[in-house]
PDB file of N, CA and C in Angstrom:
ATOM      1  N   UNK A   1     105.294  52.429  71.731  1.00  0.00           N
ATOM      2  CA  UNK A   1     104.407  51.854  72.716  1.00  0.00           C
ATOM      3  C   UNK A   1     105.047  50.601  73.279  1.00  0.00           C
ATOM      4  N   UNK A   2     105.165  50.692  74.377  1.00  0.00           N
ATOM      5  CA  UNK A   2     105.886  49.624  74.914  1.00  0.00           C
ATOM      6  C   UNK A   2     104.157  48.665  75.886  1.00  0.00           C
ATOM      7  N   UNK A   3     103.827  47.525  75.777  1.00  0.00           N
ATOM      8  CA  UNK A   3     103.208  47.053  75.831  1.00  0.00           C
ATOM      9  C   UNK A   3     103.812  45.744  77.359  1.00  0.00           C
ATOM     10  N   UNK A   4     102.634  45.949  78.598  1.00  0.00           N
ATOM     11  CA  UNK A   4     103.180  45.060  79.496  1.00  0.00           C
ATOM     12  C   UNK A   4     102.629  44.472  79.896  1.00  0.00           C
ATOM     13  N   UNK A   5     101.783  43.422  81.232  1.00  0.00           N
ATOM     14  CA  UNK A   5     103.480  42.545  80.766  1.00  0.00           C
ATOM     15  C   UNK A   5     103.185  41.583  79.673  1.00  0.00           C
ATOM     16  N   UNK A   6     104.556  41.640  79.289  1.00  0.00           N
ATOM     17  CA  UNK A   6     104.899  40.752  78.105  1.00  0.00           C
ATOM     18  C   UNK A   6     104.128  39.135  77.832  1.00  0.00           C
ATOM     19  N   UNK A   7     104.298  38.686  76.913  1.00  0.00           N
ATOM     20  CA  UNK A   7     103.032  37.358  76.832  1.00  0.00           C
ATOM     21  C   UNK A   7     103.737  36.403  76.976  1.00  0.00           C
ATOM     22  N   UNK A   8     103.454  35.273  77.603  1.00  0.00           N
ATOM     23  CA  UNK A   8     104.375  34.383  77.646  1.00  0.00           C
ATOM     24  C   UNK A   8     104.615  33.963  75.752  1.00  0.00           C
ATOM     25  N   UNK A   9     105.819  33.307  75.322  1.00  0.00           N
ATOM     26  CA  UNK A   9     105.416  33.021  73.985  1.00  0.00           C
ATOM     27  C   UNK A   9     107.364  32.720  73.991  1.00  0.00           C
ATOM     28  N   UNK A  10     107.480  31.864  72.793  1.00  0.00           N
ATOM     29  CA  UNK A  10     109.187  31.660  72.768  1.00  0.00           C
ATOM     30  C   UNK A  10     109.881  33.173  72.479  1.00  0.00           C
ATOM     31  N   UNK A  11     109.457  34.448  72.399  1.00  0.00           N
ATOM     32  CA  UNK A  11     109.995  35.722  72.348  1.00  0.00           C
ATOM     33  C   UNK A  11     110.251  35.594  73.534  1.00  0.00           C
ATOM     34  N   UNK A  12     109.991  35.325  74.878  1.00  0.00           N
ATOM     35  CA  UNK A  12     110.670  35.729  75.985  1.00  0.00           C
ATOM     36  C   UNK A  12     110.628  34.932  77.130  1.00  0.00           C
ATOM     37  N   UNK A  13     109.494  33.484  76.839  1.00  0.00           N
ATOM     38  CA  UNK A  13     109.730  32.713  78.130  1.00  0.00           C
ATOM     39  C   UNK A  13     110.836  31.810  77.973  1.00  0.00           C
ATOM     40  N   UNK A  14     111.012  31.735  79.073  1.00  0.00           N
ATOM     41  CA  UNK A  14     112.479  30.834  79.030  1.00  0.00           C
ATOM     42  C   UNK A  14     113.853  30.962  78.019  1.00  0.00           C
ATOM     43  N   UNK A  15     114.425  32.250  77.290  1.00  0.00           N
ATOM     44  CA  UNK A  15     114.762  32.266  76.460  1.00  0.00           C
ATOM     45  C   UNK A  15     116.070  32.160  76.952  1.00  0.00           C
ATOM     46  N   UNK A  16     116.548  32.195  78.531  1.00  0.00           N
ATOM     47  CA  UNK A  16     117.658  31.904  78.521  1.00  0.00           C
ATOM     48  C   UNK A  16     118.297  30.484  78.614  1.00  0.00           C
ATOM     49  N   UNK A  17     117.149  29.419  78.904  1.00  0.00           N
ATOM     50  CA  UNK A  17     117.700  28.337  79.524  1.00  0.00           C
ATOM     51  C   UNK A  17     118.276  27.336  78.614  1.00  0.00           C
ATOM     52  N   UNK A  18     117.985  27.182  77.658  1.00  0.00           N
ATOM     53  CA  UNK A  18     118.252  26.632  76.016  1.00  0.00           C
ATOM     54  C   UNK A  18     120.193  26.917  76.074  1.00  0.00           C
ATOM     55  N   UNK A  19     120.047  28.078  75.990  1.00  0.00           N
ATOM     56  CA  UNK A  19     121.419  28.847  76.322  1.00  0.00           C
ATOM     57  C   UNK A  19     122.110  28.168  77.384  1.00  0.00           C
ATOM     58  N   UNK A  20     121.545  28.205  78.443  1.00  0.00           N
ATOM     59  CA  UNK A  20     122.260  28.043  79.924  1.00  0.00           C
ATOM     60  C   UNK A  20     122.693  26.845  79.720  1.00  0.00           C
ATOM     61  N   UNK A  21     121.892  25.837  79.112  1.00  0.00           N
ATOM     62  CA  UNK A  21     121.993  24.175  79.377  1.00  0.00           C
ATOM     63  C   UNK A  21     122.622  23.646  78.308  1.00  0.00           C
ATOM     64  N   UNK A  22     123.095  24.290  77.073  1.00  0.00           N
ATOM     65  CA  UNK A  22     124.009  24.424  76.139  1.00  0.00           C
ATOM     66  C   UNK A  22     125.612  25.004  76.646  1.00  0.00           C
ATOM     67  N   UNK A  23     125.609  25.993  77.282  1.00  0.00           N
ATOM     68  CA  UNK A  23     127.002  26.341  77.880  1.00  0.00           C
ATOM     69  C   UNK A  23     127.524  24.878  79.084  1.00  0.00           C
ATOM     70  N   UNK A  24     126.996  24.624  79.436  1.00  0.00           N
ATOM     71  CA  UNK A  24     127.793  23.611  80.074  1.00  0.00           C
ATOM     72  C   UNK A  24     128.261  22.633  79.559  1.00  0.00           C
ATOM     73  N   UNK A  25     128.232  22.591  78.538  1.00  0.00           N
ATOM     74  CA  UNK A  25     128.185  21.532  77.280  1.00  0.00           C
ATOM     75  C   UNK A  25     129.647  22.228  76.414  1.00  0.00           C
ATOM     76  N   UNK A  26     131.061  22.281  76.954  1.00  0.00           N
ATOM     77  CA  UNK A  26     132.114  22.477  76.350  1.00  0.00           C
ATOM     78  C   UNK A  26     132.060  22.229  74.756  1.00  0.00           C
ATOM     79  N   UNK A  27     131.934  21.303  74.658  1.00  0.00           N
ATOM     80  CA  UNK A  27     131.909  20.678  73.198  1.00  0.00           C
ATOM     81  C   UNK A  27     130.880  21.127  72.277  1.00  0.00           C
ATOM     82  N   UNK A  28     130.403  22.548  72.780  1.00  0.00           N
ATOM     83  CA  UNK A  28     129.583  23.134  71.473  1.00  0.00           C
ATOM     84  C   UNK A  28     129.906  25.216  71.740  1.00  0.00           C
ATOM     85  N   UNK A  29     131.146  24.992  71.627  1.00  0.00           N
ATOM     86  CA  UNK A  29     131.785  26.369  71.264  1.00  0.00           C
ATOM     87  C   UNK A  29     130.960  27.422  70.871  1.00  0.00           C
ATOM     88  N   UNK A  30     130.134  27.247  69.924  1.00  0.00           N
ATOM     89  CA  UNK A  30     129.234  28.362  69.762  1.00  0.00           C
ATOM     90  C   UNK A  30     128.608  28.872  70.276  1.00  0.00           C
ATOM     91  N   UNK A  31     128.016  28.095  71.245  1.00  0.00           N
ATOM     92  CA  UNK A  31     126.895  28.371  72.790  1.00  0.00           C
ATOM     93  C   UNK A  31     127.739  29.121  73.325  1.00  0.00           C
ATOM     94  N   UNK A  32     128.620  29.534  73.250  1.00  0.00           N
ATOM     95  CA  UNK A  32     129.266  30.348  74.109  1.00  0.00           C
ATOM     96  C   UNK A  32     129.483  31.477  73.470  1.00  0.00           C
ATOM     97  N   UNK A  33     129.302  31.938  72.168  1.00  0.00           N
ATOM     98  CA  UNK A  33     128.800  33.797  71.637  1.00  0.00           C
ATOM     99  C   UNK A  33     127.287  33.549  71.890  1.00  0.00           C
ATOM    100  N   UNK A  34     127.778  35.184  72.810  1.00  0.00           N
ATOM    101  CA  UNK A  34     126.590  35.443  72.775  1.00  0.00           C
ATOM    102  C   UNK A  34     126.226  36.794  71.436  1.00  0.00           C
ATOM    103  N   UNK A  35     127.130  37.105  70.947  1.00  0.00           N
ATOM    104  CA  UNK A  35     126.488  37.168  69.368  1.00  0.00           C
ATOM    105  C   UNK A  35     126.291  36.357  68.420  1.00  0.00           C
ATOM    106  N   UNK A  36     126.338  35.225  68.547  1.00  0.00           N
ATOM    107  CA  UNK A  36     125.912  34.427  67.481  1.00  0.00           C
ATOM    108  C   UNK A  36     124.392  34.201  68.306  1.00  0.00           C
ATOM    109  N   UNK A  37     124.597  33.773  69.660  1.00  0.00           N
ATOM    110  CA  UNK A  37     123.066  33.682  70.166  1.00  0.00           C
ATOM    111  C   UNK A  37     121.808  34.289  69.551  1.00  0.00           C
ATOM    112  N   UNK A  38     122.104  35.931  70.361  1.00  0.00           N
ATOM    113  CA  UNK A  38     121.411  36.919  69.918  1.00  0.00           C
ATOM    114  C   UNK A  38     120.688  37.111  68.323  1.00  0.00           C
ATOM    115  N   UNK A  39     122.057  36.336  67.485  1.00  0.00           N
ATOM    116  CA  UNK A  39     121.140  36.812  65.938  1.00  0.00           C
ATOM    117  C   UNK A  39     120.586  36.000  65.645  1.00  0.00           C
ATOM    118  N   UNK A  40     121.381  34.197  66.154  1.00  0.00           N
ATOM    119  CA  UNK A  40     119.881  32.954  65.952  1.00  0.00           C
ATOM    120  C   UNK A  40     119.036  33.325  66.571  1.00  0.00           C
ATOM    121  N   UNK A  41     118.829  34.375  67.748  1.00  0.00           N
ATOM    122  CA  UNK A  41     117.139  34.359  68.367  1.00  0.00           C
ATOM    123  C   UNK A  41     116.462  35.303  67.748  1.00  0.00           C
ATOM    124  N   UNK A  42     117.233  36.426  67.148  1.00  0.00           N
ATOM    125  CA  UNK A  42     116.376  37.145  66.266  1.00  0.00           C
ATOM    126  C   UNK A  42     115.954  36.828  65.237  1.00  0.00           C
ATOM    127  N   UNK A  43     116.684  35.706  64.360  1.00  0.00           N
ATOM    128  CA  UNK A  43     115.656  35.053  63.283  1.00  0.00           C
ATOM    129  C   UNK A  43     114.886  34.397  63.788  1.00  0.00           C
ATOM    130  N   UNK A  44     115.401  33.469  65.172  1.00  0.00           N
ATOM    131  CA  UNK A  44     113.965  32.701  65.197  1.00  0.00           C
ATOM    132  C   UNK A  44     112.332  33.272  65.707  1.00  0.00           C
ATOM    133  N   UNK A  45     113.221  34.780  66.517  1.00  0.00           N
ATOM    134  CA  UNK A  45     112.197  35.926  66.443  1.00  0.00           C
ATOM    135  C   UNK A  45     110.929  36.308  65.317  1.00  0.00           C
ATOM    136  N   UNK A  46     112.009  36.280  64.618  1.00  0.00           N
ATOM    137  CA  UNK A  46     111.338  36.846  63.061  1.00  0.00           C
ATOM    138  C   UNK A  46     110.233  35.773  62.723  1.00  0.00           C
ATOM    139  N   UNK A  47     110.831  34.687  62.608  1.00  0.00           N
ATOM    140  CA  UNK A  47     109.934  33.499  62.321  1.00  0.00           C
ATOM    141  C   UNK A  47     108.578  33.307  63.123  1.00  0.00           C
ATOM    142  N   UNK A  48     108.783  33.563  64.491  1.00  0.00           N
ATOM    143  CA  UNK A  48     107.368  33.008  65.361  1.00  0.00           C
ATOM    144  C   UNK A  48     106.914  34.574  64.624  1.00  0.00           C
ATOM    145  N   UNK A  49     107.641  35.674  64.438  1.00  0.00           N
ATOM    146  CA  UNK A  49     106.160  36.919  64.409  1.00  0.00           C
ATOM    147  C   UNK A  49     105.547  36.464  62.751  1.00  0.00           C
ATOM    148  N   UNK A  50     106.245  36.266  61.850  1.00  0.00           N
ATOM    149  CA  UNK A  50     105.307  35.823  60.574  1.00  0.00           C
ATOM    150  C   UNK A  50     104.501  34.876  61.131  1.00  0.00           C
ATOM    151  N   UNK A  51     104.601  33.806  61.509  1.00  0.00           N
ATOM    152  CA  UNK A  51     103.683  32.587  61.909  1.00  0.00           C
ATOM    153  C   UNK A  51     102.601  33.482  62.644  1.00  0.00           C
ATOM    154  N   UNK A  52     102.588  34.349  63.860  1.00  0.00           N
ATOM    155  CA  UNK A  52     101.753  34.449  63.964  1.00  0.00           C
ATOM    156  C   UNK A  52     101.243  35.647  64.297  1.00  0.00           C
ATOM    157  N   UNK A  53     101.567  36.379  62.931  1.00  0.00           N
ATOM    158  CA  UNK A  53     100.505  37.652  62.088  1.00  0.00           C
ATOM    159  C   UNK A  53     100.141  36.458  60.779  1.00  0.00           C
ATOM    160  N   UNK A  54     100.192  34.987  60.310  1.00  0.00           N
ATOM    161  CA  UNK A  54      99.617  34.804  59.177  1.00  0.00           C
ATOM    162  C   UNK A  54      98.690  33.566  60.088  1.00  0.00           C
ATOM    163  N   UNK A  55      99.033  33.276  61.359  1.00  0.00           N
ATOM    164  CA  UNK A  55      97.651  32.838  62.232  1.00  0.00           C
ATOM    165  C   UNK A  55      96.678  34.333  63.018  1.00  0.00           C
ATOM    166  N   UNK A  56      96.877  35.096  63.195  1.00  0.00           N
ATOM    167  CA  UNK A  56      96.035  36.327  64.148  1.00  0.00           C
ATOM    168  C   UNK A  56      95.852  37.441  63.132  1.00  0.00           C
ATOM    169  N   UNK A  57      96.485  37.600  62.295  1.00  0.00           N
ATOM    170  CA  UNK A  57      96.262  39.337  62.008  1.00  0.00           C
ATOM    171  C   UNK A  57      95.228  39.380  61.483  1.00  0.00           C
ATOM    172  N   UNK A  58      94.729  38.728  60.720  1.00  0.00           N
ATOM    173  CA  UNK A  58      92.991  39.359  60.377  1.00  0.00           C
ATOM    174  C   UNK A  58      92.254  39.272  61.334  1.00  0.00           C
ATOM    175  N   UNK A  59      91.781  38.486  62.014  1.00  0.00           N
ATOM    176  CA  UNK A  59      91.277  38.165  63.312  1.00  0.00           C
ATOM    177  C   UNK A  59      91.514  39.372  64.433  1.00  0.00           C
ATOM    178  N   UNK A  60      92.404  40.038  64.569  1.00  0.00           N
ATOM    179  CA  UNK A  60      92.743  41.199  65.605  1.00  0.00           C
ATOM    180  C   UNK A  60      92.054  42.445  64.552  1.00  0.00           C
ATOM    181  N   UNK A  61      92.312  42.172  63.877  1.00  0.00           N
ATOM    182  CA  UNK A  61      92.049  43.509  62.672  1.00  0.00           C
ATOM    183  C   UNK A  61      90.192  43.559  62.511  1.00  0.00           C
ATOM    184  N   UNK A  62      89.528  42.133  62.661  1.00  0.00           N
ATOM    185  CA  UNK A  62      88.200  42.336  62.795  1.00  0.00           C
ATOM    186  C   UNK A  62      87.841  42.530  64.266  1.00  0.00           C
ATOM    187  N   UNK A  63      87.926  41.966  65.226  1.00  0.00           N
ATOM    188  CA  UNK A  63      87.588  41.807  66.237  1.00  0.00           C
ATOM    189  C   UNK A  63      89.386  41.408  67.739  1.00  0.00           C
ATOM    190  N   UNK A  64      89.063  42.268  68.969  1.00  0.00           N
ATOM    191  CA  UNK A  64      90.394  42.049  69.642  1.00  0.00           C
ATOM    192  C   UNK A  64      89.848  40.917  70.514  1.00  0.00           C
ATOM    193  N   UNK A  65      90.298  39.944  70.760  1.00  0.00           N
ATOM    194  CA  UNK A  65      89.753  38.320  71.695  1.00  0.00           C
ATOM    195  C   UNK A  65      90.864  38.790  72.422  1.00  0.00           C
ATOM    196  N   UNK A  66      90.858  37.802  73.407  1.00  0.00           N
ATOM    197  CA  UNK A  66      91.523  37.061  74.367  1.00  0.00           C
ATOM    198  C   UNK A  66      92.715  35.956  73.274  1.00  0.00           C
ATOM    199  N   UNK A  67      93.886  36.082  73.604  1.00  0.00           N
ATOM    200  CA  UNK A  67      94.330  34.909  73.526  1.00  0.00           C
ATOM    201  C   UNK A  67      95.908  34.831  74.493  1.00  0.00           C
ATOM    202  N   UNK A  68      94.699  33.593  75.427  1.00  0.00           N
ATOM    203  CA  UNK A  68      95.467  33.444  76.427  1.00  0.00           C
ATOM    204  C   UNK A  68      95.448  34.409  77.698  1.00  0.00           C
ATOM    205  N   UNK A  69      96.625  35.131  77.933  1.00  0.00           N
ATOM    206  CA  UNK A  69      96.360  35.999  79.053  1.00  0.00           C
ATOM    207  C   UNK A  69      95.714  37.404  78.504  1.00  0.00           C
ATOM    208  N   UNK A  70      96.285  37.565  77.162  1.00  0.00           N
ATOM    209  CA  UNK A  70      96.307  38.925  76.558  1.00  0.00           C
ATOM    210  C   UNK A  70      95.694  38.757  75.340  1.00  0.00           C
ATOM    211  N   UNK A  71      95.303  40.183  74.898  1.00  0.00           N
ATOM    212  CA  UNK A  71      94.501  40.395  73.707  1.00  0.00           C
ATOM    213  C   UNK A  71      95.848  39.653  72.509  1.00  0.00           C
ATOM    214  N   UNK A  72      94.456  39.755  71.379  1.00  0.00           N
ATOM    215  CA  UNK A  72      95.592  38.973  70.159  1.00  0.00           C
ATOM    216  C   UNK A  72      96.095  40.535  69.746  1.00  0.00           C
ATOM    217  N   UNK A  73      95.462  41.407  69.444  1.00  0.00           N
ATOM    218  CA  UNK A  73      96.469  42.699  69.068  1.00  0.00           C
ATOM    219  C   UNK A  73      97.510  42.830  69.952  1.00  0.00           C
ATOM    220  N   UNK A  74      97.370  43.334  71.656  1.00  0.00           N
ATOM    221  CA  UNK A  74      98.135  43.300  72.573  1.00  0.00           C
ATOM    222  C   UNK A  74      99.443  42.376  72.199  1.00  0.00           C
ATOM    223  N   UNK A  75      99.532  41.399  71.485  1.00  0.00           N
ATOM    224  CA  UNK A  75     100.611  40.297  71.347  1.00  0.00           C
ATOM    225  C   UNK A  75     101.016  40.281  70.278  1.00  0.00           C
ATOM    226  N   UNK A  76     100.673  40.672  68.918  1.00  0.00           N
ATOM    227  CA  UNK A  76     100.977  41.009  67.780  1.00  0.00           C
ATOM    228  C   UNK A  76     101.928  42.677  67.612  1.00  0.00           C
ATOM    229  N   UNK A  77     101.186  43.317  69.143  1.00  0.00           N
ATOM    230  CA  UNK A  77     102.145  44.900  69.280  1.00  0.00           C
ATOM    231  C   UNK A  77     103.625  44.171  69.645  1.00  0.00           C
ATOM    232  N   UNK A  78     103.381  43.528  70.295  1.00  0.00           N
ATOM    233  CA  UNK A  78     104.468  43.280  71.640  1.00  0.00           C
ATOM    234  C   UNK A  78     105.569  42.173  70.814  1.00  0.00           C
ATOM    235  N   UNK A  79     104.621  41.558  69.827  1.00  0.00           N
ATOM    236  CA  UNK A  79     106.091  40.617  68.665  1.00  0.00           C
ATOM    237  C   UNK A  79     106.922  41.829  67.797  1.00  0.00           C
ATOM    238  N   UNK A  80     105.579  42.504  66.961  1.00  0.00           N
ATOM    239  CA  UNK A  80     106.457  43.136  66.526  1.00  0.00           C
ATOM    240  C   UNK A  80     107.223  43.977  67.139  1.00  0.00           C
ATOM    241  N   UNK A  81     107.236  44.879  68.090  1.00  0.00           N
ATOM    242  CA  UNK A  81     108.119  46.013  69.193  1.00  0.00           C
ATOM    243  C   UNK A  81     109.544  44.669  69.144  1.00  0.00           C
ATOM    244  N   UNK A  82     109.277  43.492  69.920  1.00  0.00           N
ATOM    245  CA  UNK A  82     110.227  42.905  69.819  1.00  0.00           C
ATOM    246  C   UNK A  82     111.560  42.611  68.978  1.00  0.00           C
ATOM    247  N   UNK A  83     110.813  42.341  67.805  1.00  0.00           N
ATOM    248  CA  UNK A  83     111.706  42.001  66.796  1.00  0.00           C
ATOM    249  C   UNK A  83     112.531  43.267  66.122  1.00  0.00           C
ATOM    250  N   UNK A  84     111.731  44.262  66.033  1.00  0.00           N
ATOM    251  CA  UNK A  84     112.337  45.571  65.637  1.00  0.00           C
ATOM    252  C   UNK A  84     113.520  45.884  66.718  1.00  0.00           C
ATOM    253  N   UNK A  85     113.277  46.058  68.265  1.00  0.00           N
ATOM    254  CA  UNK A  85     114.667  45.925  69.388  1.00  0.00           C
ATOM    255  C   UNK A  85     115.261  44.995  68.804  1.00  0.00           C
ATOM    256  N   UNK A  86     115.164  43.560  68.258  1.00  0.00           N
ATOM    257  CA  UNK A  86     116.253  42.879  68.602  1.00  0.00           C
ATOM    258  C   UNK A  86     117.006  42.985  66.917  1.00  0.00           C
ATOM    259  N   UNK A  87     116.671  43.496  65.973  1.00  0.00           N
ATOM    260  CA  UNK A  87     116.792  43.627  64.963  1.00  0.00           C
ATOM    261  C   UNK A  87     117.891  44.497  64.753  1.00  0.00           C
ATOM    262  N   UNK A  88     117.211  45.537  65.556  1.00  0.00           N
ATOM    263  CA  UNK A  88     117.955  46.610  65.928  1.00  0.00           C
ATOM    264  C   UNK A  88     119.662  46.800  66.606  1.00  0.00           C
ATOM    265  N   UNK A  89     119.514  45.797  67.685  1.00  0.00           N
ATOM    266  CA  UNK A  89     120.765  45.184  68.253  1.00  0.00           C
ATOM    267  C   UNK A  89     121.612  44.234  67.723  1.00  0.00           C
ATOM    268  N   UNK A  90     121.157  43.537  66.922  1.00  0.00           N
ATOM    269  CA  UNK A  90     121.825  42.809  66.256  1.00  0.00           C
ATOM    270  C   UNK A  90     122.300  43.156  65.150  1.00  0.00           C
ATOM    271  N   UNK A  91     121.594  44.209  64.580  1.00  0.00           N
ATOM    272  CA  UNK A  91     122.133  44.966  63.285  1.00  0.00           C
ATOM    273  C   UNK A  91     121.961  43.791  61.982  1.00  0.00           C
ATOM    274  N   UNK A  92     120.657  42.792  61.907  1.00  0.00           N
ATOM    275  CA  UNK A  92     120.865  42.063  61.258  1.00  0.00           C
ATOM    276  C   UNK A  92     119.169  42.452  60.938  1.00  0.00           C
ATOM    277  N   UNK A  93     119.069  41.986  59.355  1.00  0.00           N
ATOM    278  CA  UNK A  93     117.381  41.859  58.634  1.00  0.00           C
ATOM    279  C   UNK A  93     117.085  43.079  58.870  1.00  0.00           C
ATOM    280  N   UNK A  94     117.930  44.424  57.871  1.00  0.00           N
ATOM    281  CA  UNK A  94     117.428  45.606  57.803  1.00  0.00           C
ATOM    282  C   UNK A  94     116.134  45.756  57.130  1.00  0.00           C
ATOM    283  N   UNK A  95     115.545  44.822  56.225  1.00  0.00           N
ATOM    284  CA  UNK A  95     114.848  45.301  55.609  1.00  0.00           C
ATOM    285  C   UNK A  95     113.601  45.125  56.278  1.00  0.00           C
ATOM    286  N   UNK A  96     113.717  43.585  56.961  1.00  0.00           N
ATOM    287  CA  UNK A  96     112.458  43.480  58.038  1.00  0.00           C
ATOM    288  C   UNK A  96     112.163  44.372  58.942  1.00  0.00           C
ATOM    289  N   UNK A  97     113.258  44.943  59.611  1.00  0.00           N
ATOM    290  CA  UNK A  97     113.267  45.770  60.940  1.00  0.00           C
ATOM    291  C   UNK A  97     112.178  47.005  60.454  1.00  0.00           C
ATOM    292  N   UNK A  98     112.694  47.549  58.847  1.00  0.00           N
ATOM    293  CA  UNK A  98     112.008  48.623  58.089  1.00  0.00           C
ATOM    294  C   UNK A  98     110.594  48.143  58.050  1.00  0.00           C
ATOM    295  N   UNK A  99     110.067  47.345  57.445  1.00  0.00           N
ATOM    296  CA  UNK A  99     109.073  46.695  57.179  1.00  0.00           C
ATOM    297  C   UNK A  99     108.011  46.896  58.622  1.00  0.00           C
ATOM    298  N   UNK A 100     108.669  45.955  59.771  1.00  0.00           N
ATOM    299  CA  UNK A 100     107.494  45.770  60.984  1.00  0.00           C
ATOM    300  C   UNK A 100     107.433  47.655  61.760  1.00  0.00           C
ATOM    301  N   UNK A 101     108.214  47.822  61.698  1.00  0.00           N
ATOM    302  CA  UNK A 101     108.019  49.188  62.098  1.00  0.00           C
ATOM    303  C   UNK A 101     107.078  50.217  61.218  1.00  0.00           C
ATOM    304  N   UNK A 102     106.700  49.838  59.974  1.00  0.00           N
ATOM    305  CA  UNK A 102     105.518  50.150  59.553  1.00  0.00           C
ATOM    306  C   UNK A 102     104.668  49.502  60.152  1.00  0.00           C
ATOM    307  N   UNK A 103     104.677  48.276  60.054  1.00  0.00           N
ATOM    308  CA  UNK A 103     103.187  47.367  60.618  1.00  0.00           C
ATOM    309  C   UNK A 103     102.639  47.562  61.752  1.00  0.00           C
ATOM    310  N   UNK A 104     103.649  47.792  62.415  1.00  0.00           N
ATOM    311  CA  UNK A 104     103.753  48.282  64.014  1.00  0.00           C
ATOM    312  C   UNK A 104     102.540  49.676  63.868  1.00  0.00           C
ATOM    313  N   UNK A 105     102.892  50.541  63.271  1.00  0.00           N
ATOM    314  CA  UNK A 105     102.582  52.043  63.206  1.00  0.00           C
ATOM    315  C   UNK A 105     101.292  52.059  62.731  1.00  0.00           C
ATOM    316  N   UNK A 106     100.824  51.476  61.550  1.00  0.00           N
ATOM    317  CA  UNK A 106      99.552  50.452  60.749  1.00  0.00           C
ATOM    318  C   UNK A 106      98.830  50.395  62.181  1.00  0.00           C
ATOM    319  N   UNK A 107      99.671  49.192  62.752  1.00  0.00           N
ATOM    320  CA  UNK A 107      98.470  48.414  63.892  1.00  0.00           C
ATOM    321  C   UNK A 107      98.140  48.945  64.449  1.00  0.00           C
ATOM    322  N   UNK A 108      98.727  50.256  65.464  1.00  0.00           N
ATOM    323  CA  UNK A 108      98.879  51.012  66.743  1.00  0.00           C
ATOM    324  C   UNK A 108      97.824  52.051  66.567  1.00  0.00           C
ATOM    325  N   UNK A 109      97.348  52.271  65.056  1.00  0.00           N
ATOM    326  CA  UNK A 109      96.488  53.583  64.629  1.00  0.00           C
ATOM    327  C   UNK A 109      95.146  52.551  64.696  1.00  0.00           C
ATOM    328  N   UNK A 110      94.975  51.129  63.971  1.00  0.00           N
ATOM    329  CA  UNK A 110      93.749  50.878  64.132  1.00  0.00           C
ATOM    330  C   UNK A 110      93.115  50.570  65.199  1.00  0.00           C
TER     331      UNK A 110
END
């Protein structure tokens, strides 16, 4: 289930500019893989979706609100879908990738 449009949230607003305004900045070599990028954003991926399935997930699981533009399930689909793609691409945190793709499957049925 691909879920649209996407919520604003650090999974995808502005995720390039951090990047952008770091590359001009010679003197920090690393800003310049963009595989090293990619796998710091997938942990820090990982991180906002625990934070917030251990702020929303019961709360979506009793009742679906508003939060913000979009439902709190709607945004809890759309972290986890996320993190599993980028998990996926990065080939990094097999066991998580295993893990939310249950939760994912869990959520999508209730």
């Amino acid at each position: 289930m691909s879920a649209s449009p996407a919520p604003p949230s650090p999974l995808c607003a502005n995720a390039g500019s951090p990047r952008t305004f770091f590359r001009r900045d010679n003197s920090i070599p690393l800003a310049l893989d963009d595989t090293a990028y990619r796998i710091e954003l997938t942990y820090m991926s990982a991180v906002w979706l625990f934070t917030c399935l251990s702020w929303r997930l019961d709360e979506a699981l009793k009742r679906d609100e508003k939060w913000g533009i979009w439902s709190i399930r709607g945004r809890l689909l759309w972290y986890l879908e996320a993190v599993i793609s980028m998990t996926d691409a990065t080939n990094v945190l097999p066991g998580l990738n295993r893990t939310a793709s249950s939760w994912l499957l869990e959520l999508q049925r209730r």
